[in-house]
N, C-alpha and C. Protein backbone atom coordinates (compact mmCIF):
# COMPACT_ATOMS: atom_id res chain seq x y z
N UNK A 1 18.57 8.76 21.97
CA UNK A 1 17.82 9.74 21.23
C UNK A 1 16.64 9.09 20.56
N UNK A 2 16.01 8.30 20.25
CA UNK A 2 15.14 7.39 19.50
C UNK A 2 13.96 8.50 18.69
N UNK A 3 13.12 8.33 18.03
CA UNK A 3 11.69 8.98 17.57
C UNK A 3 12.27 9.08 16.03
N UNK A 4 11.22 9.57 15.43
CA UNK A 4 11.09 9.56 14.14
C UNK A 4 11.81 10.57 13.38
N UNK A 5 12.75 10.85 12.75
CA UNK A 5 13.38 11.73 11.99
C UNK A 5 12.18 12.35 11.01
N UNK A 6 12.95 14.14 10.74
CA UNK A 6 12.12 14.85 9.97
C UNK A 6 11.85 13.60 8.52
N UNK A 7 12.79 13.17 8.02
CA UNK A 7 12.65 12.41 6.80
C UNK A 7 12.22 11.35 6.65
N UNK A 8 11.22 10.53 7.56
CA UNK A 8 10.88 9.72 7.16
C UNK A 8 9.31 10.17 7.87
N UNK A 9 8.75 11.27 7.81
CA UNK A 9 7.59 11.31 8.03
C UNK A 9 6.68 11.36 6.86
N UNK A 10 5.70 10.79 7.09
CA UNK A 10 4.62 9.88 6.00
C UNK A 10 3.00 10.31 6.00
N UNK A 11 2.97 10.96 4.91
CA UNK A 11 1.84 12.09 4.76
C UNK A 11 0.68 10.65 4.53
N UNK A 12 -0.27 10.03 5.54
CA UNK A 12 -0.92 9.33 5.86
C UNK A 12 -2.43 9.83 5.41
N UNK A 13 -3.01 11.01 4.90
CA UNK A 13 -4.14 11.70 4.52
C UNK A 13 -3.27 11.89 3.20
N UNK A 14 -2.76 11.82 2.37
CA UNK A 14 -2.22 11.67 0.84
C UNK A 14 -3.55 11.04 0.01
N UNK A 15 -4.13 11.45 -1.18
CA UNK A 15 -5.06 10.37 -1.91
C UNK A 15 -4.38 9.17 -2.37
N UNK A 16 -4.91 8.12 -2.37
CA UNK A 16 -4.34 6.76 -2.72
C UNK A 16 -5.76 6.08 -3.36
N UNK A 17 -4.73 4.91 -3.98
CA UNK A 17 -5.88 4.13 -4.67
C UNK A 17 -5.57 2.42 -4.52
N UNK A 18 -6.58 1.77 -3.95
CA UNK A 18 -5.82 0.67 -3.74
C UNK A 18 -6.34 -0.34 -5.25
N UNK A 19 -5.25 -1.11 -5.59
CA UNK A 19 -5.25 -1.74 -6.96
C UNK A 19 -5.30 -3.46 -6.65
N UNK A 20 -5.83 -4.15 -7.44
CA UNK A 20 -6.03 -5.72 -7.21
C UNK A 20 -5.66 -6.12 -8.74
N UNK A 21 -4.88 -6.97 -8.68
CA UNK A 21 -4.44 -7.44 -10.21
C UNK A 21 -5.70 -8.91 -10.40
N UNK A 22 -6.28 -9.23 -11.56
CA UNK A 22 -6.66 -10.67 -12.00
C UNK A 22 -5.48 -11.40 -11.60
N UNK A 23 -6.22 -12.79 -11.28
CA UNK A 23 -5.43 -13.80 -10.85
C UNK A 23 -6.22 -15.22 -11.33
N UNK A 24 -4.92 -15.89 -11.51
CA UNK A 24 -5.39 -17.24 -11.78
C UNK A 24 -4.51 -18.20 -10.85
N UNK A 25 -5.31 -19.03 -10.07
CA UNK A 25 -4.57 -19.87 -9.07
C UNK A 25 -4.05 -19.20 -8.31
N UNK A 26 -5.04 -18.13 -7.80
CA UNK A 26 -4.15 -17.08 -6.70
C UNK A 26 -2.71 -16.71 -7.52
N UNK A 27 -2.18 -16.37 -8.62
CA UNK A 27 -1.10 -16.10 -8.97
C UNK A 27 -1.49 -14.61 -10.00
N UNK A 28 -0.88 -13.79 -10.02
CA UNK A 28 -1.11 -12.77 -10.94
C UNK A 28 -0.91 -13.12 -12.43
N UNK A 29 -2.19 -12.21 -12.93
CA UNK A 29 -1.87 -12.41 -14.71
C UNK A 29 -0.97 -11.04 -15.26
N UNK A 30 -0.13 -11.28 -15.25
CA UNK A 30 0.72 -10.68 -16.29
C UNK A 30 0.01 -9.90 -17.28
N UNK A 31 -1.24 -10.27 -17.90
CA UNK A 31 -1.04 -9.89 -19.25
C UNK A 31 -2.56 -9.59 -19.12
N UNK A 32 -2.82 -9.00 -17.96
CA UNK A 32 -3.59 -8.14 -17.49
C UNK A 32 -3.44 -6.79 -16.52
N UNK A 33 -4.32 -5.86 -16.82
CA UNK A 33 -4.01 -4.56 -15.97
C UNK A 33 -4.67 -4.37 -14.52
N UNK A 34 -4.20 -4.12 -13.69
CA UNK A 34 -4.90 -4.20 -12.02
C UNK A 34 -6.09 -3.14 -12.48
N UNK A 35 -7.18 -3.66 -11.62
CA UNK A 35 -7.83 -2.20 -11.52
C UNK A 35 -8.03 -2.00 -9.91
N UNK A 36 -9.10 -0.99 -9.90
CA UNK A 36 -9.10 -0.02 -8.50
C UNK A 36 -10.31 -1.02 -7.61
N UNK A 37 -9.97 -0.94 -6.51
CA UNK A 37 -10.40 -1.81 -5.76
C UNK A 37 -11.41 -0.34 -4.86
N UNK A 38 -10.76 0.33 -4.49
CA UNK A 38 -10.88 1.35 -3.07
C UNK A 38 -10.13 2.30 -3.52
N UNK A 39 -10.30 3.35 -2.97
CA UNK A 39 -9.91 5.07 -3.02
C UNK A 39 -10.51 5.58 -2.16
N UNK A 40 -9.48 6.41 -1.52
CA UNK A 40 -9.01 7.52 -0.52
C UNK A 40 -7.89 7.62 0.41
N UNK A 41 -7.64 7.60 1.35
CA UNK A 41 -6.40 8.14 1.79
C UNK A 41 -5.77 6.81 1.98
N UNK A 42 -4.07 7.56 1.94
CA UNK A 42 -3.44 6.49 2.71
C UNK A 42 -3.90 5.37 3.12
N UNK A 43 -3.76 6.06 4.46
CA UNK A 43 -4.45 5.51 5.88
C UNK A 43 -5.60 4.46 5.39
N UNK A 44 -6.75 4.93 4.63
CA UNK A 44 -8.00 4.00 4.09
C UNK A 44 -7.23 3.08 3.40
N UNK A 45 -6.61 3.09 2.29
CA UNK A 45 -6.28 2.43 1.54
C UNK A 45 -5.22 1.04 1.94
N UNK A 46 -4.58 1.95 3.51
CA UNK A 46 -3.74 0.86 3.59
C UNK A 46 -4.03 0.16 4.91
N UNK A 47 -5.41 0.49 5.51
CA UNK A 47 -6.52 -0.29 6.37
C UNK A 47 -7.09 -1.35 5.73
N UNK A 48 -7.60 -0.69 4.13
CA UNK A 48 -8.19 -1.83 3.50
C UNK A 48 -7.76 -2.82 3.01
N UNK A 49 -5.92 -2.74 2.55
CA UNK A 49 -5.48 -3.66 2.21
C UNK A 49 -5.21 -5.01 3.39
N UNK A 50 -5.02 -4.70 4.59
CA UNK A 50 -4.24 -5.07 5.48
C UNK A 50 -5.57 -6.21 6.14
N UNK A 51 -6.91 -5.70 5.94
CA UNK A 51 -8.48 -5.80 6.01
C UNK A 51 -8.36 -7.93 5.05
N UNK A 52 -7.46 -7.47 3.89
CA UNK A 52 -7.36 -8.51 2.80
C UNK A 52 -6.88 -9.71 3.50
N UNK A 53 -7.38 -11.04 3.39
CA UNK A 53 -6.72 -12.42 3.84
C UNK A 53 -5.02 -11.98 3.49
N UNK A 54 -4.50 -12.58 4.10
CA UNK A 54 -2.64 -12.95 3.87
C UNK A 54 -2.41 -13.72 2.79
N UNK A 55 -3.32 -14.88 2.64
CA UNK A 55 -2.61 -15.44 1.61
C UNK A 55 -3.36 -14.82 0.15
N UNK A 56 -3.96 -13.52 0.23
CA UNK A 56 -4.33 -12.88 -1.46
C UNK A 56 -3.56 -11.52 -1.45
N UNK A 57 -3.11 -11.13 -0.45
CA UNK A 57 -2.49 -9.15 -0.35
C UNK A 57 -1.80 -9.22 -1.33
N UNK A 58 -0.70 -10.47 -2.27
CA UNK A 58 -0.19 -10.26 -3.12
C UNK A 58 -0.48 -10.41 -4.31
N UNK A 59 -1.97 -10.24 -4.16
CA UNK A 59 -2.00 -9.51 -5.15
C UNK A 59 -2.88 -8.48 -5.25
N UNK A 60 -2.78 -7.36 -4.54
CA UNK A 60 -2.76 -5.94 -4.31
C UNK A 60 -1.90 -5.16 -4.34
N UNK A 61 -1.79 -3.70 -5.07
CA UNK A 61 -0.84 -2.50 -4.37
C UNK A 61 -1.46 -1.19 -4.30
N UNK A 62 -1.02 -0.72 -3.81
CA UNK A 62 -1.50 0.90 -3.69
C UNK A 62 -0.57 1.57 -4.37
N UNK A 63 -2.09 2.70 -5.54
CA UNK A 63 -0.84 3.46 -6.02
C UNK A 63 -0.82 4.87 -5.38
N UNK A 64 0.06 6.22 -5.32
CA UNK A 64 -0.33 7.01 -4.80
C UNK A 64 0.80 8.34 -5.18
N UNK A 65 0.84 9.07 -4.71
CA UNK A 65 2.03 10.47 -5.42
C UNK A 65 3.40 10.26 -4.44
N UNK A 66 4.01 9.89 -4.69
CA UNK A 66 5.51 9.47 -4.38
C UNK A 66 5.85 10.45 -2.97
N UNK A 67 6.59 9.99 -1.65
CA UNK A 67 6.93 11.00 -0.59
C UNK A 67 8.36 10.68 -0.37
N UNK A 68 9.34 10.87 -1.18
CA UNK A 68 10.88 9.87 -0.73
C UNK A 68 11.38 10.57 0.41
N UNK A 69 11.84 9.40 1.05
CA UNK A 69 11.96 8.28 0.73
C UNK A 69 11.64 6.91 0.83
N UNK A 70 10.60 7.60 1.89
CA UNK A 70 9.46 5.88 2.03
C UNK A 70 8.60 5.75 1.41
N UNK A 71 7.71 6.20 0.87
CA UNK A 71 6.76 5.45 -0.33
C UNK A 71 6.92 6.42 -1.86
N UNK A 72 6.66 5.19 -2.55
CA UNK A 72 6.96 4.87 -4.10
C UNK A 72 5.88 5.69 -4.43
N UNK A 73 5.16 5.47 -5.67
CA UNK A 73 4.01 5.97 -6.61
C UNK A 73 3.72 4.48 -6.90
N UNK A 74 4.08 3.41 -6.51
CA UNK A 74 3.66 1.81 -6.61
C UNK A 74 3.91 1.22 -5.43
N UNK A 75 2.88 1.18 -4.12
CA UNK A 75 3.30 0.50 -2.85
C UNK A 75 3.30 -1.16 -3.37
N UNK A 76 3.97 -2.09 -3.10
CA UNK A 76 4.27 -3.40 -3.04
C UNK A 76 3.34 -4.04 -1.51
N UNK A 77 2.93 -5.24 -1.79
CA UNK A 77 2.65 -5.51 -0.71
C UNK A 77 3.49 -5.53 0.37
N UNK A 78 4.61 -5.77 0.45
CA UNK A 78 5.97 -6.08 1.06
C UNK A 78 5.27 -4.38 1.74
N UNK A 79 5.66 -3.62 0.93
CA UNK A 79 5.61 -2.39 1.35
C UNK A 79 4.30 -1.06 2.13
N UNK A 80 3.91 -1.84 1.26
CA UNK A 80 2.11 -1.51 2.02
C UNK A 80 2.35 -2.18 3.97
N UNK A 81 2.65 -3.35 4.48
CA UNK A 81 2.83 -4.18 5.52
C UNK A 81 3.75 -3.74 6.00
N UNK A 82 5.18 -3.19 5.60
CA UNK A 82 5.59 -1.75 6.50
C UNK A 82 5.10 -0.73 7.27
N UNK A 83 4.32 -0.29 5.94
CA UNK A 83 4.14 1.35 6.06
C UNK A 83 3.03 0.97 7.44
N UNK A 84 2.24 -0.42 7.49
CA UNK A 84 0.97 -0.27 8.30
C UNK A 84 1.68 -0.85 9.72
N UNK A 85 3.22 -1.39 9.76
CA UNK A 85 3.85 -0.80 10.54
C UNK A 85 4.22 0.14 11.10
N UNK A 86 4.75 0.89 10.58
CA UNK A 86 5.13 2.16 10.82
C UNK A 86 3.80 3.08 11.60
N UNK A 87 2.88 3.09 10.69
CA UNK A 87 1.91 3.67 10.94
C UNK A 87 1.50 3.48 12.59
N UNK A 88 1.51 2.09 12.91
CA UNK A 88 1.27 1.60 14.28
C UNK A 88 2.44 2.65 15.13
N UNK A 89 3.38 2.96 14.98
CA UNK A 89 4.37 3.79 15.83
C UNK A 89 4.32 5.39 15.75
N UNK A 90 3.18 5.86 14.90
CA UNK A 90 3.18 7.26 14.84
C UNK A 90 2.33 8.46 15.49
């Protein structure tokens, strides 16, 4: 039977905002607030992250309006690199 179940389909035109935290030594500051890097969809947002070298994506996330049970209202990089999995299969 394989293909995508009703529940894990992933509203990819959703508004999103992609977020970049300050960093020192490539490491995130804590005791600073991310701001907005990029805005608009999904899809844009999680082109542009993916767009980012490997060794800085962590410190990026996308925020966006929650679809459970696959994305949050805080994508993780971990999770952003899924979804642009997934995305490749849809």
């Amino acid at each position: 039977m394989g293909g995508v179940s009703v529940d894990s389909k992933v509203d990819f035109t959703a508004h999103a905002v992609l977020h970049k935290w300050p960093s020192l030594g490539n490491q995130r500051r804590p005791d600073r607030a991310s701001y907005q890097v990029s805005e608009g969809t999904l899809d844009e947002c999680i082109s542009a992250f993916m767009e980012k070298p490997a060794p800085t994506r962590h410190l990026y996330d996308i925020h966006t309006a929650p679809q459970p049970p696959l994305v949050t209202d805080i994508l993780s990089p971990e999770h952003i690199a899924e979804l642009s999995r997934l995305r490749e299969y849809l």
